[in-house]
N, C-alpha and C. Protein backbone atom coordinates (compact mmCIF):
# COMPACT_ATOMS: atom_id res chain seq x y z
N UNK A 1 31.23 -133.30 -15.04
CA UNK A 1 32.42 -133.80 -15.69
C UNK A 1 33.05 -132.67 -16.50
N UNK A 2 34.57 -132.23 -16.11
CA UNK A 2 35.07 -131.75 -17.27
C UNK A 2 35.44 -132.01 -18.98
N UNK A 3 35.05 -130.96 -19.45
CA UNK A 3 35.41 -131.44 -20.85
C UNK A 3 36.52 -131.78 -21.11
N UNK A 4 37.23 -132.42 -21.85
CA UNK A 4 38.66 -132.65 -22.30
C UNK A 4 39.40 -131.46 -22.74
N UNK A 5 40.52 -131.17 -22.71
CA UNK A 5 41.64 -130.03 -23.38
C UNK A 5 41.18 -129.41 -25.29
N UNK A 6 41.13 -131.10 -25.35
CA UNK A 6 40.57 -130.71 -27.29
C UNK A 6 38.88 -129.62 -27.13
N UNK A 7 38.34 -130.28 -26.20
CA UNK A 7 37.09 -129.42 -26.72
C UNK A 7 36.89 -128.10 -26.33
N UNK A 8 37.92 -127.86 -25.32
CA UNK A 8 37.89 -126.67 -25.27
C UNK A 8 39.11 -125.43 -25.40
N UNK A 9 39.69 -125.84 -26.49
CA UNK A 9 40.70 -125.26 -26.78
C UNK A 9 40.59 -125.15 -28.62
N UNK A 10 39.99 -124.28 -29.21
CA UNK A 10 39.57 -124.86 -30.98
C UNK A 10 40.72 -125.43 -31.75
N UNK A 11 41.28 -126.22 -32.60
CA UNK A 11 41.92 -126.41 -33.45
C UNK A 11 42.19 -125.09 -34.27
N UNK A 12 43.78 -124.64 -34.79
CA UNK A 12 44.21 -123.84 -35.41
C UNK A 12 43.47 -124.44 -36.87
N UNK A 13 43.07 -122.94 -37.51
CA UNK A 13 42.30 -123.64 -38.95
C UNK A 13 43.52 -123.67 -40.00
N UNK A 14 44.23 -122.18 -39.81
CA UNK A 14 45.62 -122.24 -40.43
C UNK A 14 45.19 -120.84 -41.51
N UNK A 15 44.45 -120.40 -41.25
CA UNK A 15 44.10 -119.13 -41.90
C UNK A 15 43.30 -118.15 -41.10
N UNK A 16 43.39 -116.90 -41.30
CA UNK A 16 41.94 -115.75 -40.75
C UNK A 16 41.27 -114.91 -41.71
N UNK A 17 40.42 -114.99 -41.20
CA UNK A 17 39.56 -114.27 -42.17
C UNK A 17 39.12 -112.77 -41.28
N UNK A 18 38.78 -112.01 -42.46
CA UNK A 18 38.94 -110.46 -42.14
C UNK A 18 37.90 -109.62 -42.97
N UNK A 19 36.87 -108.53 -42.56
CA UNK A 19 36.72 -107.82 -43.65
C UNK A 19 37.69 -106.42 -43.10
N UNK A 20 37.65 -105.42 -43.99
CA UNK A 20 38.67 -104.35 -44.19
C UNK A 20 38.41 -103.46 -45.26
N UNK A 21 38.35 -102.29 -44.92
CA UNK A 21 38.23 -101.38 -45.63
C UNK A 21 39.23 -101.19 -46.94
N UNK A 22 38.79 -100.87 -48.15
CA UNK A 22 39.85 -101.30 -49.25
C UNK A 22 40.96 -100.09 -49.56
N UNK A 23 40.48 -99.24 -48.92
CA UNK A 23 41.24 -97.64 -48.74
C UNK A 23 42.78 -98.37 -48.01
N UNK A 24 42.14 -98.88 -46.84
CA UNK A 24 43.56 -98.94 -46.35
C UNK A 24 44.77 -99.93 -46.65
N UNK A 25 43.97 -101.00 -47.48
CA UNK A 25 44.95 -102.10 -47.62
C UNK A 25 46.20 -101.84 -48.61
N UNK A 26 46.03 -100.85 -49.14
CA UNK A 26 47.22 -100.60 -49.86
C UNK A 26 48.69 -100.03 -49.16
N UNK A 27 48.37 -99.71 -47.77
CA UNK A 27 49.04 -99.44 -46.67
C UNK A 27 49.94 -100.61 -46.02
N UNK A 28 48.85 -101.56 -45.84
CA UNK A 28 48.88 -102.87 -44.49
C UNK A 28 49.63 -103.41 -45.34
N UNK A 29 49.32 -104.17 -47.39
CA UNK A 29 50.34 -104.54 -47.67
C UNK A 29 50.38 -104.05 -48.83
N UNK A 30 51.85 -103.38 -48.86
CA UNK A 30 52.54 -102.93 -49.86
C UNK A 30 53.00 -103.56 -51.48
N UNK A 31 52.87 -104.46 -50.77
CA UNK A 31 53.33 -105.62 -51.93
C UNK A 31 52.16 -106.08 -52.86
N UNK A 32 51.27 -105.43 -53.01
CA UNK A 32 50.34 -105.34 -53.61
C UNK A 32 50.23 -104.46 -55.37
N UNK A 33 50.39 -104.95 -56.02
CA UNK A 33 50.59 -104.54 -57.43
C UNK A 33 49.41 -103.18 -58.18
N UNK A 34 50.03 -102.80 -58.62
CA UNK A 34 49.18 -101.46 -58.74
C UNK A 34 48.04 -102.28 -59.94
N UNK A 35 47.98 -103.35 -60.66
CA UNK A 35 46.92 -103.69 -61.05
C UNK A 35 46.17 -104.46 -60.34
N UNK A 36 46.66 -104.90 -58.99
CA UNK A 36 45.76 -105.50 -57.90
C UNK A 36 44.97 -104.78 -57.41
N UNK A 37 45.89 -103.26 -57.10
CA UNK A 37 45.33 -101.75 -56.18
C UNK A 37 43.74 -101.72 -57.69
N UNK A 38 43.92 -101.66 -58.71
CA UNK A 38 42.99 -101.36 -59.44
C UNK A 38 41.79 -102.58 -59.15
N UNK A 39 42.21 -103.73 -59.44
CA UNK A 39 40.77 -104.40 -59.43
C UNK A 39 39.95 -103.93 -57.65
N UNK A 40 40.47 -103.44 -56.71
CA UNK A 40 40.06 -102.92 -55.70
C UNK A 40 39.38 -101.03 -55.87
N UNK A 41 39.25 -101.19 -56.83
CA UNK A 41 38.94 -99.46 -57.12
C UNK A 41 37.66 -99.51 -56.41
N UNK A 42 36.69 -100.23 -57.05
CA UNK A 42 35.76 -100.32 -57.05
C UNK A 42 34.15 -100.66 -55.71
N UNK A 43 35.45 -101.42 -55.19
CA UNK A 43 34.86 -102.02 -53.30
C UNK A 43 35.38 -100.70 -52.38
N UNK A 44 34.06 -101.16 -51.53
CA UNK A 44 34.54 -100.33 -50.41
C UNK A 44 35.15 -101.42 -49.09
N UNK A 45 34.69 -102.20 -49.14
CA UNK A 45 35.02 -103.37 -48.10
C UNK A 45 35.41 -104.46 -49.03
N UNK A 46 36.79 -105.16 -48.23
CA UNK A 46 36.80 -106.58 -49.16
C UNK A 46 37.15 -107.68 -48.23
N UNK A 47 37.52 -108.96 -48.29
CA UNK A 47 37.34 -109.70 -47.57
C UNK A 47 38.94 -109.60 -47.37
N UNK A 48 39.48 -110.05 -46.28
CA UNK A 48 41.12 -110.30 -46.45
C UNK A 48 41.05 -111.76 -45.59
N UNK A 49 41.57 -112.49 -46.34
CA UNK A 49 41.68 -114.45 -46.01
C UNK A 49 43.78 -114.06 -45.81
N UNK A 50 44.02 -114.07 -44.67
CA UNK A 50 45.77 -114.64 -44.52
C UNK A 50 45.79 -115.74 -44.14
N UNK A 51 46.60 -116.77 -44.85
CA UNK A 51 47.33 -118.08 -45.02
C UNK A 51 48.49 -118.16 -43.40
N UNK A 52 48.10 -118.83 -42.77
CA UNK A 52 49.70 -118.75 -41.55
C UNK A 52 50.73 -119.84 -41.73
N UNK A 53 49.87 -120.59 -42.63
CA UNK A 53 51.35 -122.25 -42.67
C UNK A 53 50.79 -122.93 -43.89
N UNK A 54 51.23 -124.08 -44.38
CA UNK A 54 51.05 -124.47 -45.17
C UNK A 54 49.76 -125.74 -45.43
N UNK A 55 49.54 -125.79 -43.69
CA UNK A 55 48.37 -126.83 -44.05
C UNK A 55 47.18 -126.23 -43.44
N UNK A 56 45.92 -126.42 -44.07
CA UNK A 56 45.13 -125.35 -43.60
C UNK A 56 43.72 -126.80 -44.14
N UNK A 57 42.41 -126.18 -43.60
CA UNK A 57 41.30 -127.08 -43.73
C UNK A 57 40.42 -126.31 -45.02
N UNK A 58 40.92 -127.14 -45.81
CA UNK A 58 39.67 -126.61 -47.06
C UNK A 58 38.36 -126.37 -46.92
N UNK A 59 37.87 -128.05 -46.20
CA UNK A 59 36.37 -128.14 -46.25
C UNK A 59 35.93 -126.62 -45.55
N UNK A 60 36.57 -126.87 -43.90
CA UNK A 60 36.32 -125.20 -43.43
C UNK A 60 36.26 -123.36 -44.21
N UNK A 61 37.44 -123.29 -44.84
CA UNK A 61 37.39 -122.76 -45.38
C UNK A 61 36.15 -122.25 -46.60
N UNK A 62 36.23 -123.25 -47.36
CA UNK A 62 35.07 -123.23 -47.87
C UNK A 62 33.54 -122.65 -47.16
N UNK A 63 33.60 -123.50 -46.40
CA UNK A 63 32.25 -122.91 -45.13
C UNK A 63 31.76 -121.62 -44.64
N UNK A 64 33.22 -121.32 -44.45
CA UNK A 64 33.98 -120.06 -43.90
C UNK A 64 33.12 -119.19 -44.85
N UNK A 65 33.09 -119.09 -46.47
CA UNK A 65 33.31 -118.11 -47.71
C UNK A 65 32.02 -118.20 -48.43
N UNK A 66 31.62 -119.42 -47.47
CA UNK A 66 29.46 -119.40 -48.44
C UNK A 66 29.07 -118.00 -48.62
N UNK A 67 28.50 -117.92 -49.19
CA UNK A 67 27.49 -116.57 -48.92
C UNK A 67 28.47 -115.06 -49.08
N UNK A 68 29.40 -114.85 -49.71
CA UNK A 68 30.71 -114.14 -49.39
C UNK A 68 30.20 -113.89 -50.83
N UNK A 69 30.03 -112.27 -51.58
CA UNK A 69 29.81 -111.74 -52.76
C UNK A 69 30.75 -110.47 -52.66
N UNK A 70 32.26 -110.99 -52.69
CA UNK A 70 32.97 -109.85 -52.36
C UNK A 70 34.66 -110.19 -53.29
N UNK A 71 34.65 -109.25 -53.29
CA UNK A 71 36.76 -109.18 -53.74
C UNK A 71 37.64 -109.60 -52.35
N UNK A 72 38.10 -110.79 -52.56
CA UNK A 72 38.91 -110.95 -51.26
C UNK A 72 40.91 -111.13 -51.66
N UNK A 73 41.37 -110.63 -50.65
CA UNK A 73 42.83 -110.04 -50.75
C UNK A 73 43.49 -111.15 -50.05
N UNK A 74 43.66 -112.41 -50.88
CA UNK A 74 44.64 -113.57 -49.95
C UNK A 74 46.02 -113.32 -49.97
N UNK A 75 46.44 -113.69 -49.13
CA UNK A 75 48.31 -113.33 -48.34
C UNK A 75 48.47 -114.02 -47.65
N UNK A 76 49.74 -114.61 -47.84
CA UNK A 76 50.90 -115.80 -47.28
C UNK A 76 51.86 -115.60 -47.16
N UNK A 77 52.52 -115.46 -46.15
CA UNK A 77 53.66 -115.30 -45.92
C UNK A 77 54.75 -116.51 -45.93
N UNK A 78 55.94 -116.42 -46.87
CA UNK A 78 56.37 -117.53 -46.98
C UNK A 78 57.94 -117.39 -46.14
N UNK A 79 58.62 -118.11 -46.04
CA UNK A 79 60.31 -117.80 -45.43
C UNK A 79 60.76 -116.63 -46.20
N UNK A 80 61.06 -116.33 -47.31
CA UNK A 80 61.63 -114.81 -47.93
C UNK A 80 60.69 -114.15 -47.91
N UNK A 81 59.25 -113.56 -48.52
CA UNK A 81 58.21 -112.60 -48.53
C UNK A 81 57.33 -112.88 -48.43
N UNK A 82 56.08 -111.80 -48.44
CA UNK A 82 54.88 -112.18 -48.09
C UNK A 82 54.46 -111.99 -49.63
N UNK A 83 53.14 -112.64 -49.93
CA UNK A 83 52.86 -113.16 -51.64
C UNK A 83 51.05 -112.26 -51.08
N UNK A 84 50.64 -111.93 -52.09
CA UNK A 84 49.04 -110.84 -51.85
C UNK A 84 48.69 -110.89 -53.10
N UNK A 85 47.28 -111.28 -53.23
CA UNK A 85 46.93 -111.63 -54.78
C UNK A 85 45.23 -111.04 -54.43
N UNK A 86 44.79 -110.33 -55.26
CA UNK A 86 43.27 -110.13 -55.05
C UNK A 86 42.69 -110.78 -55.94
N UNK A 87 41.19 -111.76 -55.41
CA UNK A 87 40.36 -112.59 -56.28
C UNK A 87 39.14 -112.85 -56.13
N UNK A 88 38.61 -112.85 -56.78
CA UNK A 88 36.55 -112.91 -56.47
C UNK A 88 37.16 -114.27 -54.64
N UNK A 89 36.06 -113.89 -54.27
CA UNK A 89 35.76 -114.92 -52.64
C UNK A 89 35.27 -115.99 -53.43
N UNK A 90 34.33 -115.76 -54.34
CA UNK A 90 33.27 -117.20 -55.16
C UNK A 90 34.43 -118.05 -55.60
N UNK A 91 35.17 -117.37 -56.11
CA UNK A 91 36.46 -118.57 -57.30
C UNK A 91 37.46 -118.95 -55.52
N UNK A 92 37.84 -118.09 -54.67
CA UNK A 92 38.48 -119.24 -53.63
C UNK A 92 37.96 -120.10 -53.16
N UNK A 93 36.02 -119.91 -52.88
CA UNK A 93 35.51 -121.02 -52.30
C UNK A 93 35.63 -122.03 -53.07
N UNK A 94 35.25 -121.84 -54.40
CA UNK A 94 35.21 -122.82 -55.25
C UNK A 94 36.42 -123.71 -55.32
N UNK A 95 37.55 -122.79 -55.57
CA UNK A 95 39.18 -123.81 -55.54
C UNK A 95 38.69 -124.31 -54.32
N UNK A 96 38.73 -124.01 -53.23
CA UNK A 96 38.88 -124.59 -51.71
C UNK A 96 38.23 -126.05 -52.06
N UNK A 97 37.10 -125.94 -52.40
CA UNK A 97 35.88 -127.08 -52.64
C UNK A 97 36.36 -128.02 -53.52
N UNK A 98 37.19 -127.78 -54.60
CA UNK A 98 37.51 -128.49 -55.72
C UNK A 98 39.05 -129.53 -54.92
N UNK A 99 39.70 -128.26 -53.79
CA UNK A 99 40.83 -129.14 -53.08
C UNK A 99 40.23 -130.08 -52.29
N UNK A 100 39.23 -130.03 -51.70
CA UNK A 100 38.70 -130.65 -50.70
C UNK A 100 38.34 -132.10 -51.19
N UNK A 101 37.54 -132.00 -52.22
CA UNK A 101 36.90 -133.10 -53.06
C UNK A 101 38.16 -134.12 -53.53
N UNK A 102 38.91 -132.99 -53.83
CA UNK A 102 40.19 -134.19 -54.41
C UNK A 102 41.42 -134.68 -53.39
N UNK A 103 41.21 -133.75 -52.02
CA UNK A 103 41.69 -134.90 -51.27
C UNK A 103 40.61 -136.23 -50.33
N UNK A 104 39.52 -135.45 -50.74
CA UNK A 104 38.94 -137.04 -50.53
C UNK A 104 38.72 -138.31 -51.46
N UNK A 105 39.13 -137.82 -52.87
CA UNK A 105 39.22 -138.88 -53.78
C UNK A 105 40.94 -139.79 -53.49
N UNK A 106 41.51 -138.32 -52.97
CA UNK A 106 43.06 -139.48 -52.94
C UNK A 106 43.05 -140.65 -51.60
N UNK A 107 42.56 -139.71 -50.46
CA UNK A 107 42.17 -140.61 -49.53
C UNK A 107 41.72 -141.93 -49.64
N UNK A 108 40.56 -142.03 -50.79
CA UNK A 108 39.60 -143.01 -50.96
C UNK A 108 40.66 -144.20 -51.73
N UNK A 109 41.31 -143.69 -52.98
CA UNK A 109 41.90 -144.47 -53.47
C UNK A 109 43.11 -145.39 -53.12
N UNK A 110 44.13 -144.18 -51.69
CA UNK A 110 44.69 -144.71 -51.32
C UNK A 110 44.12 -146.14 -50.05
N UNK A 111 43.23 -145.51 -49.83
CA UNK A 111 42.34 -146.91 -49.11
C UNK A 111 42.14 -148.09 -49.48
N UNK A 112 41.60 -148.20 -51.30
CA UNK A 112 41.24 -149.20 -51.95
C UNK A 112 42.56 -149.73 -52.49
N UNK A 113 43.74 -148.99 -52.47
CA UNK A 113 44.92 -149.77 -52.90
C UNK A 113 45.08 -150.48 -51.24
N UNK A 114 44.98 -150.19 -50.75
CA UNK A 114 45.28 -151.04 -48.87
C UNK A 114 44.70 -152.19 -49.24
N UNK A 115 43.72 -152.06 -49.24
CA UNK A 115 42.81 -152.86 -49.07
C UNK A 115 42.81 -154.31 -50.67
N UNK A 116 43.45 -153.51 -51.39
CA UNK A 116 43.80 -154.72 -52.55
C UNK A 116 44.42 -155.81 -52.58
């Protein structure tokens, strides 16, 4: 039996993940603030997480960043520019985890109002 189209084709997560040498990223993106370029002094490799749209899978993400003891360089490109912010990987997993949790609390609640 063939598999279906879904299982073998992955779902877009809505982000990529990257490691990258920290020498060069001041190249790739420019838009990077010379006190950003500084908290990167220090790494030789950092993680680079790019954003492609606006809806993306937390829980994954999160998953994605376990075990990750690194400076990571997130970037999004929005309709006018691209936005580049450098931040511990631990504090994105953590936000990721903290989004995740609270859209399963809205989920839940919006359920129990259905159901009222």
């Amino acid at each position: 039996m063939k598999p279906s189209r879904a299982a073998r084709v992955p779902a877009p997560r809505g982000y990529r993940l990257g490691v990258e040498l920290a020498a060069a990223l001041p190249e790739r993106y420019p838009e990077l603030a010379p006190a950003e370029q500084a908290k990167l002094a220090e790494a030789a490799v950092v993680l680079v997480v790019e954003f492609s749209g606006r809806r993306f899978d937390t829980r994954q993400l999160a998953l994605d960043l376990r075990g990750r003891h690194m400076k990571a360089v997130v970037a999004r490109r929005s309709a006018k520019a691209r936005q580049v912010a450098v931040i511990d990987a631990q504090v994105l997993r953590e936000t990721a985890v903290e989004c995740d949790e609270s859209g399963r609390l809205l989920r839940l609640e919006r359920s129990l109002r259905g159901a009222s």
